[in-house]
C-alpha atoms as a PDB file:
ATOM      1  CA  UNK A   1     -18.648 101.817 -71.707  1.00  0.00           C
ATOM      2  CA  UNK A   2     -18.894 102.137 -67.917  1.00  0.00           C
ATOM      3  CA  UNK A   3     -17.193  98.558 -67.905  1.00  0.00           C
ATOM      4  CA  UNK A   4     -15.260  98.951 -70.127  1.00  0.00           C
ATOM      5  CA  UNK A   5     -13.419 102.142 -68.160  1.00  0.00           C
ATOM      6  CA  UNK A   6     -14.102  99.864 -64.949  1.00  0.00           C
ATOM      7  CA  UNK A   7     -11.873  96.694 -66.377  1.00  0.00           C
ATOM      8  CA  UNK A   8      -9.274  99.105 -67.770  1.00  0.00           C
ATOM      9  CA  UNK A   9      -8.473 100.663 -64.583  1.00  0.00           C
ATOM     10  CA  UNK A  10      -8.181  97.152 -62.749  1.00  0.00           C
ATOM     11  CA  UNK A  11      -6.412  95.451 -64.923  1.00  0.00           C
ATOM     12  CA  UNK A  12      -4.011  97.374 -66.541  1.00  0.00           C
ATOM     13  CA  UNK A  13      -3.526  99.173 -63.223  1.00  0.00           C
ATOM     14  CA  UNK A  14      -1.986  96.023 -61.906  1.00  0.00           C
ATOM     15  CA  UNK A  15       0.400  95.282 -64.592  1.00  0.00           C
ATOM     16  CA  UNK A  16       1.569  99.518 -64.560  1.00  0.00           C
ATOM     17  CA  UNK A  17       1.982  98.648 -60.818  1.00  0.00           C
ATOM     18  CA  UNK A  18       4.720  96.149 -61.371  1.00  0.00           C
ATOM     19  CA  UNK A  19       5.960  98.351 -63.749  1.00  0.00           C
ATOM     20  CA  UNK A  20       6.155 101.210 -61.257  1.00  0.00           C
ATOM     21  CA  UNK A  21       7.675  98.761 -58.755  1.00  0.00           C
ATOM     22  CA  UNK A  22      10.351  97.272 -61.019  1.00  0.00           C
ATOM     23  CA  UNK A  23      13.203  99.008 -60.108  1.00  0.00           C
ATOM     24  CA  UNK A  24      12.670  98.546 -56.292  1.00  0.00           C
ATOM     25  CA  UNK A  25      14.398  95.039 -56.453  1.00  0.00           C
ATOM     26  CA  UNK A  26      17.515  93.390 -58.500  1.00  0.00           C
ATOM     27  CA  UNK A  27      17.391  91.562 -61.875  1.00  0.00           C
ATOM     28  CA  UNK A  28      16.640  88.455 -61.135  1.00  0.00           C
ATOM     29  CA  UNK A  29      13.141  89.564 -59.261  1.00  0.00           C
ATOM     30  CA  UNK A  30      12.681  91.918 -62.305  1.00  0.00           C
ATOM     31  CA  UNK A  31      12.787  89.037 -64.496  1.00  0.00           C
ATOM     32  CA  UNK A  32      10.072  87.091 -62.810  1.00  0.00           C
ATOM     33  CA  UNK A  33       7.976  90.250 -62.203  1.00  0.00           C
ATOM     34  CA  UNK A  34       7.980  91.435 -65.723  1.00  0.00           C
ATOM     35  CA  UNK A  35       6.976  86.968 -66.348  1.00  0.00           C
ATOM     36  CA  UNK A  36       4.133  87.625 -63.899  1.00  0.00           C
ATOM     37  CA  UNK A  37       2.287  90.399 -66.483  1.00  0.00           C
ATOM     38  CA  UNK A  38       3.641  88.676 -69.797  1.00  0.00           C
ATOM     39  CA  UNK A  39       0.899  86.970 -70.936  1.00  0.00           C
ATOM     40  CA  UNK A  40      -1.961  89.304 -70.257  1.00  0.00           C
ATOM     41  CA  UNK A  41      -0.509  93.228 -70.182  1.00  0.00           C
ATOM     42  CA  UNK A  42      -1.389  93.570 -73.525  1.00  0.00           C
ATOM     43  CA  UNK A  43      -4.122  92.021 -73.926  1.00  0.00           C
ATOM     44  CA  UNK A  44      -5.499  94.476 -70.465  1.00  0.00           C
ATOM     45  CA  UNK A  45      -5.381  97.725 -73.194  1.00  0.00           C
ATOM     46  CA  UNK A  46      -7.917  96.086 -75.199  1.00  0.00           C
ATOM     47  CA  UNK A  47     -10.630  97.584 -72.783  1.00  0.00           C
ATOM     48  CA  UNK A  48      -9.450 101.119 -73.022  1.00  0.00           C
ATOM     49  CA  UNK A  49      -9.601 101.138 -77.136  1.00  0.00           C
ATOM     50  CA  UNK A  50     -13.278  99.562 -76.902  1.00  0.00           C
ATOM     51  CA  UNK A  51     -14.476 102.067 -74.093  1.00  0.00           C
ATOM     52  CA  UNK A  52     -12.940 105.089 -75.908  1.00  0.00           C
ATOM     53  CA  UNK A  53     -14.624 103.595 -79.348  1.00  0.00           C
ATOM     54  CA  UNK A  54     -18.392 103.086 -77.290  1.00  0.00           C
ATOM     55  CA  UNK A  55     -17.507 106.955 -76.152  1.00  0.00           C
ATOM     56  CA  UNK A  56     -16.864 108.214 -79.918  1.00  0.00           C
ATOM     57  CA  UNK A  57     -19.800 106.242 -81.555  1.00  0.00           C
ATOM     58  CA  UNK A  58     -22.537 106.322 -78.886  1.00  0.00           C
ATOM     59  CA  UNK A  59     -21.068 110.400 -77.645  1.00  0.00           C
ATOM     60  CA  UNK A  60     -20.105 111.831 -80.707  1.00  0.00           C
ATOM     61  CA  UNK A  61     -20.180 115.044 -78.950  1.00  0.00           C
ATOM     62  CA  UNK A  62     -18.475 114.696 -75.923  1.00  0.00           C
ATOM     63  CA  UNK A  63     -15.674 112.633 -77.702  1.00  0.00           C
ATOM     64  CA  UNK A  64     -14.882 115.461 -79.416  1.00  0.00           C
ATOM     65  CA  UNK A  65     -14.618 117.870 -76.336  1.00  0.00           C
ATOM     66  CA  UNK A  66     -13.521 115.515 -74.128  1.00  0.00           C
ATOM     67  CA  UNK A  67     -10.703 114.607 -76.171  1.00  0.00           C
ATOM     68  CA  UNK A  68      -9.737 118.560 -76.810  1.00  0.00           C
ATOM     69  CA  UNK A  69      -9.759 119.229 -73.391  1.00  0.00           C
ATOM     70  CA  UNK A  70      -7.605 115.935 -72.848  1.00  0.00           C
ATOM     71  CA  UNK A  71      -5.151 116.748 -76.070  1.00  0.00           C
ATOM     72  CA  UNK A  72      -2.027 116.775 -74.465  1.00  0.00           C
ATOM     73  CA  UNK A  73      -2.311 114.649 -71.539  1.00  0.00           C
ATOM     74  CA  UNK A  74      -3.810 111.750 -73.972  1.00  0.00           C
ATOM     75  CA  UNK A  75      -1.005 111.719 -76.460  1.00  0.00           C
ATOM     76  CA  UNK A  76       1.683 112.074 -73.809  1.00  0.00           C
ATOM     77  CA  UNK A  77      -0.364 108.922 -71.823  1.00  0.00           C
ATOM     78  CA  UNK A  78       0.102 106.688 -75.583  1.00  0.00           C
ATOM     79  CA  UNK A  79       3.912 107.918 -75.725  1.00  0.00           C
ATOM     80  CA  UNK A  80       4.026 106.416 -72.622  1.00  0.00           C
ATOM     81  CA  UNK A  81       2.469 103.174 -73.078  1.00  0.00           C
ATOM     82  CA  UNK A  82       4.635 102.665 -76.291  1.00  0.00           C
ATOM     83  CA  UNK A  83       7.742 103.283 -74.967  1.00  0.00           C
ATOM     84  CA  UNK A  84       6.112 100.153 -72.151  1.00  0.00           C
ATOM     85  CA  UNK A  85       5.146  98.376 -75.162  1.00  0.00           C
ATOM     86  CA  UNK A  86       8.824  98.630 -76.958  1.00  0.00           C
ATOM     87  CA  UNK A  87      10.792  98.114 -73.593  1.00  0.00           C
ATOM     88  CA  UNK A  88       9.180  95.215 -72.694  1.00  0.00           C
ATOM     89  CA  UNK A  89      10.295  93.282 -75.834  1.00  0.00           C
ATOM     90  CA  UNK A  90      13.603  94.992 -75.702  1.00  0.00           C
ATOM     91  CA  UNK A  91      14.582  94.504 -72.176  1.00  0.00           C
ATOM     92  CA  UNK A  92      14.568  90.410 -73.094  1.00  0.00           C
ATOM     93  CA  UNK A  93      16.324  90.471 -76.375  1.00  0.00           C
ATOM     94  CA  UNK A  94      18.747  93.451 -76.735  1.00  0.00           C
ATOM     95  CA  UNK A  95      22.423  93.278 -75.110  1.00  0.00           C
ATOM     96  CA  UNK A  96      23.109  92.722 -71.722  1.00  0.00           C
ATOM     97  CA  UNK A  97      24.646  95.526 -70.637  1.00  0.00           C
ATOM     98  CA  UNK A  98      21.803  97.510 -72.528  1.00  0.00           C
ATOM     99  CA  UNK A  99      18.871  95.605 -70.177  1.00  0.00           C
ATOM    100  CA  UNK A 100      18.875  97.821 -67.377  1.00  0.00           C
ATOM    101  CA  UNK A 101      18.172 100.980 -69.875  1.00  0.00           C
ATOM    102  CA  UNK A 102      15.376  99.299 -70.870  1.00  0.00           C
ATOM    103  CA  UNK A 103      14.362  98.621 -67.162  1.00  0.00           C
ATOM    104  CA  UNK A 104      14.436 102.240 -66.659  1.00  0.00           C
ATOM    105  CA  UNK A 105      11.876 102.632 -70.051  1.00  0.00           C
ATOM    106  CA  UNK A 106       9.581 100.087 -68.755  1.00  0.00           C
ATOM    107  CA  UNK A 107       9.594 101.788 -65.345  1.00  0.00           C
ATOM    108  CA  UNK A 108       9.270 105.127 -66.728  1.00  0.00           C
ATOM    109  CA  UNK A 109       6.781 104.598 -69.468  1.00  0.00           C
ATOM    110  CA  UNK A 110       4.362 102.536 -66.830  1.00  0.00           C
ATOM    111  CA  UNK A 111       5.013 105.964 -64.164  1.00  0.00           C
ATOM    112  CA  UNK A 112       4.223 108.160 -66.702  1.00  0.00           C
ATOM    113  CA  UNK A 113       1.213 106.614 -67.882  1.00  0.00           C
ATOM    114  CA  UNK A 114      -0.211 106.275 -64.729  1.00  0.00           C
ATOM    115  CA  UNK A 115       0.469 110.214 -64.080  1.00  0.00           C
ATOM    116  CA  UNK A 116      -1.382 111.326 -67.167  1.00  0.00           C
ATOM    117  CA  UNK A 117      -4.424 108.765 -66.263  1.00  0.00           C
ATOM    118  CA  UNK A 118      -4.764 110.324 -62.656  1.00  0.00           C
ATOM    119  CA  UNK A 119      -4.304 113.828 -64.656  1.00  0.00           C
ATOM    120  CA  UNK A 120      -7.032 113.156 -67.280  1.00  0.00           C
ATOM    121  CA  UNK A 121      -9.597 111.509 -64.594  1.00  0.00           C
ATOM    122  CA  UNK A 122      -8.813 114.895 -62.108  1.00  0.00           C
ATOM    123  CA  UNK A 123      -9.716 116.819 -64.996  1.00  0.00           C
ATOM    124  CA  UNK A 124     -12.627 115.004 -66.072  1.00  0.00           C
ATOM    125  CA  UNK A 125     -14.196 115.339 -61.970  1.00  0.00           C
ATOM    126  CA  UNK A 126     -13.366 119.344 -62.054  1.00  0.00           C
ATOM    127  CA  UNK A 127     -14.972 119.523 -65.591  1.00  0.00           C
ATOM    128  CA  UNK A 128     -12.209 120.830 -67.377  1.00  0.00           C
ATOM    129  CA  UNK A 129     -11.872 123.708 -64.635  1.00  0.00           C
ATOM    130  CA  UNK A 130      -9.120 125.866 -65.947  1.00  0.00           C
ATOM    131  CA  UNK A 131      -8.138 128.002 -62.549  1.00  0.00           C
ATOM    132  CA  UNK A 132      -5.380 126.986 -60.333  1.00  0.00           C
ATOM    133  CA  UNK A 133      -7.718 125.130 -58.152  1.00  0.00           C
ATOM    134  CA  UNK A 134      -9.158 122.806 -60.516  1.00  0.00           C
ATOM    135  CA  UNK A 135      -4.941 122.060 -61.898  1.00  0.00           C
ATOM    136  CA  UNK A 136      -4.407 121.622 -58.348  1.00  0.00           C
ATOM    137  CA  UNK A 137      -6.724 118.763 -57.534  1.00  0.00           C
ATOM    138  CA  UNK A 138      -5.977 117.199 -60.619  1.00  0.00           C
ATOM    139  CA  UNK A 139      -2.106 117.376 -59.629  1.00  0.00           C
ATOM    140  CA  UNK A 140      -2.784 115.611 -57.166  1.00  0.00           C
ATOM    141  CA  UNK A 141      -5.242 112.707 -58.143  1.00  0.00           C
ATOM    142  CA  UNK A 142      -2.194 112.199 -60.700  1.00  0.00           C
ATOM    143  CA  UNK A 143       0.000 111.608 -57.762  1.00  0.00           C
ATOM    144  CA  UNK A 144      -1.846 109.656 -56.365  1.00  0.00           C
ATOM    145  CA  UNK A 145      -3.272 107.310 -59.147  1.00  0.00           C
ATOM    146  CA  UNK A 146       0.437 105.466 -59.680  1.00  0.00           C
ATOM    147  CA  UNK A 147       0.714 104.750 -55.833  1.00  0.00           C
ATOM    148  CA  UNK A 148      -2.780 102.959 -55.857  1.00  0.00           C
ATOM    149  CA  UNK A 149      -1.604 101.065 -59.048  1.00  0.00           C
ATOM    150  CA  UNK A 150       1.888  99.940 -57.155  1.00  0.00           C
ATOM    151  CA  UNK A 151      -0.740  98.453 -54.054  1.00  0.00           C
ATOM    152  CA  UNK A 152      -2.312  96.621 -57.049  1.00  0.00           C
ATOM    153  CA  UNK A 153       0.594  95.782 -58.765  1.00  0.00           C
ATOM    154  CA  UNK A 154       2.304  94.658 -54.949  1.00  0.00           C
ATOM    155  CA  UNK A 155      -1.095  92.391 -54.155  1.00  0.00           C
ATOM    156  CA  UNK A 156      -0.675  90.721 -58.095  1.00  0.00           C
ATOM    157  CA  UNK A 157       2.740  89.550 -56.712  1.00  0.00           C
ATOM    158  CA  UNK A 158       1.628  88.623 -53.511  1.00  0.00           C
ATOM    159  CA  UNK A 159      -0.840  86.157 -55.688  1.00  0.00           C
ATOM    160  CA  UNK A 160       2.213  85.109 -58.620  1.00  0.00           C
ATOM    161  CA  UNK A 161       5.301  84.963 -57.100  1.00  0.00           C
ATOM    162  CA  UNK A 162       6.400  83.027 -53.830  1.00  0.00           C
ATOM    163  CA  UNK A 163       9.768  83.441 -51.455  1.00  0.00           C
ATOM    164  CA  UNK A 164      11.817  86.588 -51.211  1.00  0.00           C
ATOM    165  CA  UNK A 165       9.888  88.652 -54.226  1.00  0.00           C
ATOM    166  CA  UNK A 166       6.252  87.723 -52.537  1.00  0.00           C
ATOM    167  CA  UNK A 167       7.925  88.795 -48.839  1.00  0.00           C
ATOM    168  CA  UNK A 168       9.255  91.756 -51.069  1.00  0.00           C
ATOM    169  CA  UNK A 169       5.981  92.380 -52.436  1.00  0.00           C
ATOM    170  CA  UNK A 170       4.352  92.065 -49.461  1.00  0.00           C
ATOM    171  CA  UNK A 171       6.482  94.742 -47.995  1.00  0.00           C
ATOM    172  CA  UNK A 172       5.396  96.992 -51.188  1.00  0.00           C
ATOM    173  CA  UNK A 173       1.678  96.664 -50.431  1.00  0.00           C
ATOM    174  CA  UNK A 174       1.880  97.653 -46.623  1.00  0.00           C
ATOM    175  CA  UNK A 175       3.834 100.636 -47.834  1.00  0.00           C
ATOM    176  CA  UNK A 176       0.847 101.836 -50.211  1.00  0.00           C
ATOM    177  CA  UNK A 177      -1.421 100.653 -48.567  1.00  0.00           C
ATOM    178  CA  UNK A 178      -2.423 103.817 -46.567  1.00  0.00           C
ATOM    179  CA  UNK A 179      -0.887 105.861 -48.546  1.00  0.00           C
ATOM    180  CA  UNK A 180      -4.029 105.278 -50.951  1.00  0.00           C
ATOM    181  CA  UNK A 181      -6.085 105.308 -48.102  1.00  0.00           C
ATOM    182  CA  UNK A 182      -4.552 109.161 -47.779  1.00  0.00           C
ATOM    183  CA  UNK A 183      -5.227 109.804 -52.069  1.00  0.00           C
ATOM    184  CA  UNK A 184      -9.091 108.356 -51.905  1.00  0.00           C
ATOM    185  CA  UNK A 185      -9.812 110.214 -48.630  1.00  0.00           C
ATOM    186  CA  UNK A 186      -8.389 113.326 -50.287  1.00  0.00           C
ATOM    187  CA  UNK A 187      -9.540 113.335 -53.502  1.00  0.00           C
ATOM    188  CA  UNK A 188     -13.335 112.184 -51.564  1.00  0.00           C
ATOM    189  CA  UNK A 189     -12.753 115.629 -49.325  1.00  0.00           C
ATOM    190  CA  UNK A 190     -11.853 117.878 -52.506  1.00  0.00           C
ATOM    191  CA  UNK A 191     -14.567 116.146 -55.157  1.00  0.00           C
ATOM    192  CA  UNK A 192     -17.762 118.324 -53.832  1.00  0.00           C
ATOM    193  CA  UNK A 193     -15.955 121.534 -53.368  1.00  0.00           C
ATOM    194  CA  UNK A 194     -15.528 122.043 -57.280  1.00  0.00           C
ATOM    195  CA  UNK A 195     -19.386 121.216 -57.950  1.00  0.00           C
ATOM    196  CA  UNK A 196     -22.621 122.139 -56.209  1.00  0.00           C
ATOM    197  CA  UNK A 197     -24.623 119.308 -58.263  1.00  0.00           C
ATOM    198  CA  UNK A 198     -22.061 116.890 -56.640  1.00  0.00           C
ATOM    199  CA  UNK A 199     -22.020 117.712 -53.103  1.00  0.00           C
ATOM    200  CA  UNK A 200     -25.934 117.801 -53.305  1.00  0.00           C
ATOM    201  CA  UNK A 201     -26.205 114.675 -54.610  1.00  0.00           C
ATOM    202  CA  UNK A 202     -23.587 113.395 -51.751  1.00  0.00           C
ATOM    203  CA  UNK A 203     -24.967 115.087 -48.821  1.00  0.00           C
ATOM    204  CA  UNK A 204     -28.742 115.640 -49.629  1.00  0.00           C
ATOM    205  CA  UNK A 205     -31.253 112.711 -47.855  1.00  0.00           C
ATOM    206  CA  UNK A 206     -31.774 110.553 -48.431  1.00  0.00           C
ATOM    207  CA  UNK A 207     -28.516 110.073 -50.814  1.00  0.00           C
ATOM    208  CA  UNK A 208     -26.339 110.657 -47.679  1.00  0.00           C
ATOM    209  CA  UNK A 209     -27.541 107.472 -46.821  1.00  0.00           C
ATOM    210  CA  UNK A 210     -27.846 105.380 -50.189  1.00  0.00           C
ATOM    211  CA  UNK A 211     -24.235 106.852 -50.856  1.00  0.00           C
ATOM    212  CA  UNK A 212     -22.684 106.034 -46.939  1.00  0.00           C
ATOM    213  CA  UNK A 213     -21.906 101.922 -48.114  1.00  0.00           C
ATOM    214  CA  UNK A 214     -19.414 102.913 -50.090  1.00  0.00           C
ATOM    215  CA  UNK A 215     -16.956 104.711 -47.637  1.00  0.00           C
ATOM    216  CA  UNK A 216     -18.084 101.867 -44.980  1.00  0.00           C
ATOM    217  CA  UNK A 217     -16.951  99.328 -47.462  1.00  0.00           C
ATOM    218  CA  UNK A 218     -14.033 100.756 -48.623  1.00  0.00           C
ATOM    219  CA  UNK A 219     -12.716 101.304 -45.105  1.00  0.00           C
ATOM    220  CA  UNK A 220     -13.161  97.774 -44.552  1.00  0.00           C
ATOM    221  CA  UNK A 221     -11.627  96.753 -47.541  1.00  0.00           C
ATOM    222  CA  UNK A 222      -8.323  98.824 -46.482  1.00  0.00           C
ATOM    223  CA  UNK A 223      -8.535  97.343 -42.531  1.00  0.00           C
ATOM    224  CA  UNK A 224      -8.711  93.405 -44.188  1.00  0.00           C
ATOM    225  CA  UNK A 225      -6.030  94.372 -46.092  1.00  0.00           C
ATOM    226  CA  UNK A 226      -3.801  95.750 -43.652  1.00  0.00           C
ATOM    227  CA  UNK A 227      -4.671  92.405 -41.331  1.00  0.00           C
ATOM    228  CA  UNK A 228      -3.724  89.859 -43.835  1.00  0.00           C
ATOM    229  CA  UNK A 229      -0.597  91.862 -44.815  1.00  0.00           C
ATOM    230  CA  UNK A 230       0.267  92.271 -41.128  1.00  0.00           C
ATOM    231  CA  UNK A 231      -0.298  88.313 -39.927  1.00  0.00           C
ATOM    232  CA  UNK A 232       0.789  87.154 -44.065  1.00  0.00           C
ATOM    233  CA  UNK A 233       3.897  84.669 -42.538  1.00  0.00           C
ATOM    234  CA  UNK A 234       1.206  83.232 -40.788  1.00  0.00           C
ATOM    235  CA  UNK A 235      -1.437  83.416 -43.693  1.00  0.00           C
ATOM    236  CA  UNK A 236      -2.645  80.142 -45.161  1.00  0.00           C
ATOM    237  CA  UNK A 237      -1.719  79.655 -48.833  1.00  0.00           C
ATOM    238  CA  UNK A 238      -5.394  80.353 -50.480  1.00  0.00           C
ATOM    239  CA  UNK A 239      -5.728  83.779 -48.636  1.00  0.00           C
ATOM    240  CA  UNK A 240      -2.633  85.273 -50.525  1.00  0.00           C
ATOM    241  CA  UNK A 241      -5.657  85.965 -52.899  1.00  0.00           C
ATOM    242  CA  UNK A 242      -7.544  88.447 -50.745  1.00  0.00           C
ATOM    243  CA  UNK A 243      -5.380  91.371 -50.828  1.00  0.00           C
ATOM    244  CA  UNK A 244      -5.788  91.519 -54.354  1.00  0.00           C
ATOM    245  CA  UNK A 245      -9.594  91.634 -54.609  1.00  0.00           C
ATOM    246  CA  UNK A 246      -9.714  93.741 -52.023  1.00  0.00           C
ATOM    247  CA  UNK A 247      -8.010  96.192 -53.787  1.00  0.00           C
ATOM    248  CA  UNK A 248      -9.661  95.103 -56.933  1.00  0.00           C
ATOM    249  CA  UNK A 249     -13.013  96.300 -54.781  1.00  0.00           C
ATOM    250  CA  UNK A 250     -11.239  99.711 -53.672  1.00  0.00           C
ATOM    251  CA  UNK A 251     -10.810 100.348 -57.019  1.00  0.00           C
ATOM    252  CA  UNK A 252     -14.475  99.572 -58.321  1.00  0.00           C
ATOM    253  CA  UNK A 253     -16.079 101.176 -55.374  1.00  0.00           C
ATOM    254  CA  UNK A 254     -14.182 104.331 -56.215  1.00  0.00           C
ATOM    255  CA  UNK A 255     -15.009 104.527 -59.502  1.00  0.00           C
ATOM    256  CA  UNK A 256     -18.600 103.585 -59.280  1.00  0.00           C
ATOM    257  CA  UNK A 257     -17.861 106.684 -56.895  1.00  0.00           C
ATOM    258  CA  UNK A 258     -17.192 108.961 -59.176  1.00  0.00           C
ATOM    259  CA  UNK A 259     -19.814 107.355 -62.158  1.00  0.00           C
ATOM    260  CA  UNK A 260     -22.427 108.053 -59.663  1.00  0.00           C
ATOM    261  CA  UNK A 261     -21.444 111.741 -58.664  1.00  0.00           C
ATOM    262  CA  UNK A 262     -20.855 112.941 -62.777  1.00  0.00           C
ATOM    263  CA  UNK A 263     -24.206 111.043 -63.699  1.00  0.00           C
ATOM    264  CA  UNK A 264     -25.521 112.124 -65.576  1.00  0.00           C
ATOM    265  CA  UNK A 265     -23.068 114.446 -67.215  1.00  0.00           C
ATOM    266  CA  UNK A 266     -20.012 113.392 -69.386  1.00  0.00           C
ATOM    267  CA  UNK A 267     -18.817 116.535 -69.069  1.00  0.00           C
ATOM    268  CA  UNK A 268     -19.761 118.297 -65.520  1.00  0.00           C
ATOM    269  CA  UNK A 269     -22.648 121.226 -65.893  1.00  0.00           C
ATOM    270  CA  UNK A 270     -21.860 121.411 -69.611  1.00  0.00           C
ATOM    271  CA  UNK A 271     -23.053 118.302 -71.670  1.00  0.00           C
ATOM    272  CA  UNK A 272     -25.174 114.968 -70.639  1.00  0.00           C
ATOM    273  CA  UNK A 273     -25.645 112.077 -71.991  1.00  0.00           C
ATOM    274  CA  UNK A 274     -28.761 113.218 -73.659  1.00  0.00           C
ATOM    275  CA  UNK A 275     -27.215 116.280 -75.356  1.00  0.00           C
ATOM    276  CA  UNK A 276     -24.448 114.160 -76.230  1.00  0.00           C
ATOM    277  CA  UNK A 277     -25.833 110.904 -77.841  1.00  0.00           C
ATOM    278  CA  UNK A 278     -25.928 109.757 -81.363  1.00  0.00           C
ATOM    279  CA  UNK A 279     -28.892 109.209 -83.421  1.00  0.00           C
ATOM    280  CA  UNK A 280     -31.156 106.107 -81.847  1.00  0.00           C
ATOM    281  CA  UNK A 281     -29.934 104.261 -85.086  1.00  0.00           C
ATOM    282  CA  UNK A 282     -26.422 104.542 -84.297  1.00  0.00           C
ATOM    283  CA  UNK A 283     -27.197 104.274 -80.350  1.00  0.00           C
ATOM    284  CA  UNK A 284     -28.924 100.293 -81.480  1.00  0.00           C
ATOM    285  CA  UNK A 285     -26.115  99.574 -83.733  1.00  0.00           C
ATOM    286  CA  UNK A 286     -23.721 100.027 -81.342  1.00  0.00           C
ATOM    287  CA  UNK A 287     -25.542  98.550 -78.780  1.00  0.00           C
ATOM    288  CA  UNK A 288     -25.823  95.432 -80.609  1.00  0.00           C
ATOM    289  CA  UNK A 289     -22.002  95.509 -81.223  1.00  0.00           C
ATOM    290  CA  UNK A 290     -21.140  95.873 -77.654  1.00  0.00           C
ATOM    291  CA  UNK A 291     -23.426  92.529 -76.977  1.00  0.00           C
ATOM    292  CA  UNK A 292     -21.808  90.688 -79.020  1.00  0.00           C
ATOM    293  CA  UNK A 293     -17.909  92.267 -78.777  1.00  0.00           C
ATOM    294  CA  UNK A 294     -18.129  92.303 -74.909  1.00  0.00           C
ATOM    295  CA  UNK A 295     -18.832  88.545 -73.639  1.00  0.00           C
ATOM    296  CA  UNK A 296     -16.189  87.746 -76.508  1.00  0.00           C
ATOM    297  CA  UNK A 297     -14.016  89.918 -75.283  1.00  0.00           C
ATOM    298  CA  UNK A 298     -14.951  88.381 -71.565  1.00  0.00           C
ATOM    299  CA  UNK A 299     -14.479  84.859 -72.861  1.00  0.00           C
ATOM    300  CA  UNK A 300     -11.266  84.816 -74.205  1.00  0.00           C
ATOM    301  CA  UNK A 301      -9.929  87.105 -71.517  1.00  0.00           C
ATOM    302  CA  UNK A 302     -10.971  85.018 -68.608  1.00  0.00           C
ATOM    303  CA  UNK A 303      -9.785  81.878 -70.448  1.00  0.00           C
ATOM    304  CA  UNK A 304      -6.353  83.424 -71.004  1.00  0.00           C
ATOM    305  CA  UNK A 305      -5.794  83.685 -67.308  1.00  0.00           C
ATOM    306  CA  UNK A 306      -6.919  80.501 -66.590  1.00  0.00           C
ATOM    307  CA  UNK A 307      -4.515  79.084 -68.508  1.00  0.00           C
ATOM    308  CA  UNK A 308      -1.854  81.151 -67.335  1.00  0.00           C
ATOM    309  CA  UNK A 309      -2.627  80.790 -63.265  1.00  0.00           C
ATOM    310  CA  UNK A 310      -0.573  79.616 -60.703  1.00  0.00           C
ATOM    311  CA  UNK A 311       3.042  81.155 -60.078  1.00  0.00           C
ATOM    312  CA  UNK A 312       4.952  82.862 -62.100  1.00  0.00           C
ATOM    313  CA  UNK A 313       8.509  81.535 -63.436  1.00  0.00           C
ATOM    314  CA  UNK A 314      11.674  82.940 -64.481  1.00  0.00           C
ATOM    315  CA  UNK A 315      11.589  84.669 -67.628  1.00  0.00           C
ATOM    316  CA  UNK A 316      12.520  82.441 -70.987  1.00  0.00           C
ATOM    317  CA  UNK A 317      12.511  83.230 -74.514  1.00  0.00           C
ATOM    318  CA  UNK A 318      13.405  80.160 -76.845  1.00  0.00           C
END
């Protein structure tokens, strides 16, 4: 399930990135961006319908209050990925003069997405806290969420596009870059002050220093960025793959984070994993499910975008 939420996050964070970023450039770039993310956006949701089914068959429990709690922001984050969904198709086929309408969907349902999955995950770290404190941080990991999917989304295009979008793209990613430095260092600073368990299990040796590798890293990550971005005119050809997996690391290490300071609640100081599993009947079945749905699921994705690497062209439908 952990994976699952982990693969999610990565890759349909990059394709809601050059959604976000769509409307930053003219039509002709939008075309080739929106090519870049055709042949494996949809495919990218998969992992968020098989980590919320692991959560409802293996946490019966927790589904249910987790999903409560989440109501509002949940439904509002589908609305949003349908309207993606429609305006994609749309924005290729309907009239001309209706295709920058359906720009504005695509960009808006992609935003709004990404708002209500930094809303949901700021709610989940709080624990559902219902004062204006625990509203507040999540506010503002939900702010923050879409600008670390547009540095995803910018280092994708870095990787699939080539001339004035990649220099355009490039410019993209050194403008979020530290921007989601700013977010993770914020949301890092604010995570402990809503839970004692957490900032124990941060600051207590020797976690302190079991835990310190994954700021060190991260802050790495963020610095190799920045260089390749800064010297990229001058970058050879096979490193216009690093800023990606960078970020792709920023992202993990962040999560991983945040699995490691809830552990081992799925809902903080109310219900763990324990309280909230299924029967060990179900807990096997499922099990044996996931070892035979995941690698599957790992195959054919991995095969689809090695089929579809290299640069992206202009967009054609025959």
């Amino acid at each position: 399930m952990g994976l699952s939420f982990l693969l999610y996050v990565v890759l349909d964070g990059y394709d809601l990135g050059v959604g976000i970023l769509l409307r930053r450039t003219h039509d002709a770039h939008q075309d080739v961006m929106v090519a870049s993310i055709g042949p494996f956006w949809d495919a990218n949701e998969t992992w968020l319908v098989l980590a919320v089914g692991l959560l409802l068959v293996a946490f019966p429990y927790a589904h249910g209050v987790v999903l409560t709690e989440l109501y509002l922001p949940a439904t509002l984050m589908l609305m949003f990925l349908i309207l993606r969904g429609v305006s994609f198709d749309f924005r290729a086929k309907a009239n001309i003069t209706q295709k920058p309408l359906w720009n504005l969907m695509f960009f808006s349902g992609s935003l709004g997405a990404s708002l209500m999955q930094g809303l949901m995950i700021g709610r989940v770290v709080v624990g559902f806290d219902s004062g204006w404190q625990g509203w507040l941080f999540s506010s503002i990991v939900a702010l923050f969420l879409p600008v670390g999917y547009s540095l995803l989304g910018a280092c994708w295009l870095i990787m699939k596009t080539e001339g004035d979008l990649q220099k355009q793209a490039v410019h993209w990613a050194q403008k979020s870059l530290w921007l989601s430095a700013c977010g993770i260092a914020v949301v890092s600073i604010a995570t402990p002050w809503f839970s004692q368990d957490i900032f124990h299990k941060w600051f207590s040796l020797p976690n302190f220093f079991w835990l310190s590798p994954i700021p060190l890293v991260t802050l790495l990550l963020f610095i190799l960025i920045h260089k390749v971005l800064s010297d990229f005119d001058h970058a050879h050809y096979h490193a216009q793959w690093i800023p990606f997996a960078s970020t792709v690391g920023i992202f993990w290490l962040a999560l991983i984070g945040i699995a490691y300071s809830l552990f081992p609640y799925l809902v903080v100081g109310q219900i763990n994993i324990w309280q909230a599993a299924a029967s060990t009947d179900s807990l096997w079945m499922i099990f044996w499910g996931a070892i035979v749905v995941l690698p599957l699921i790992l195959a054919y994705t991995a095969y689809s975008y090695k089929v579809f690497w290299g640069k992206a062209e202009d967009l054609k439908y025959y």
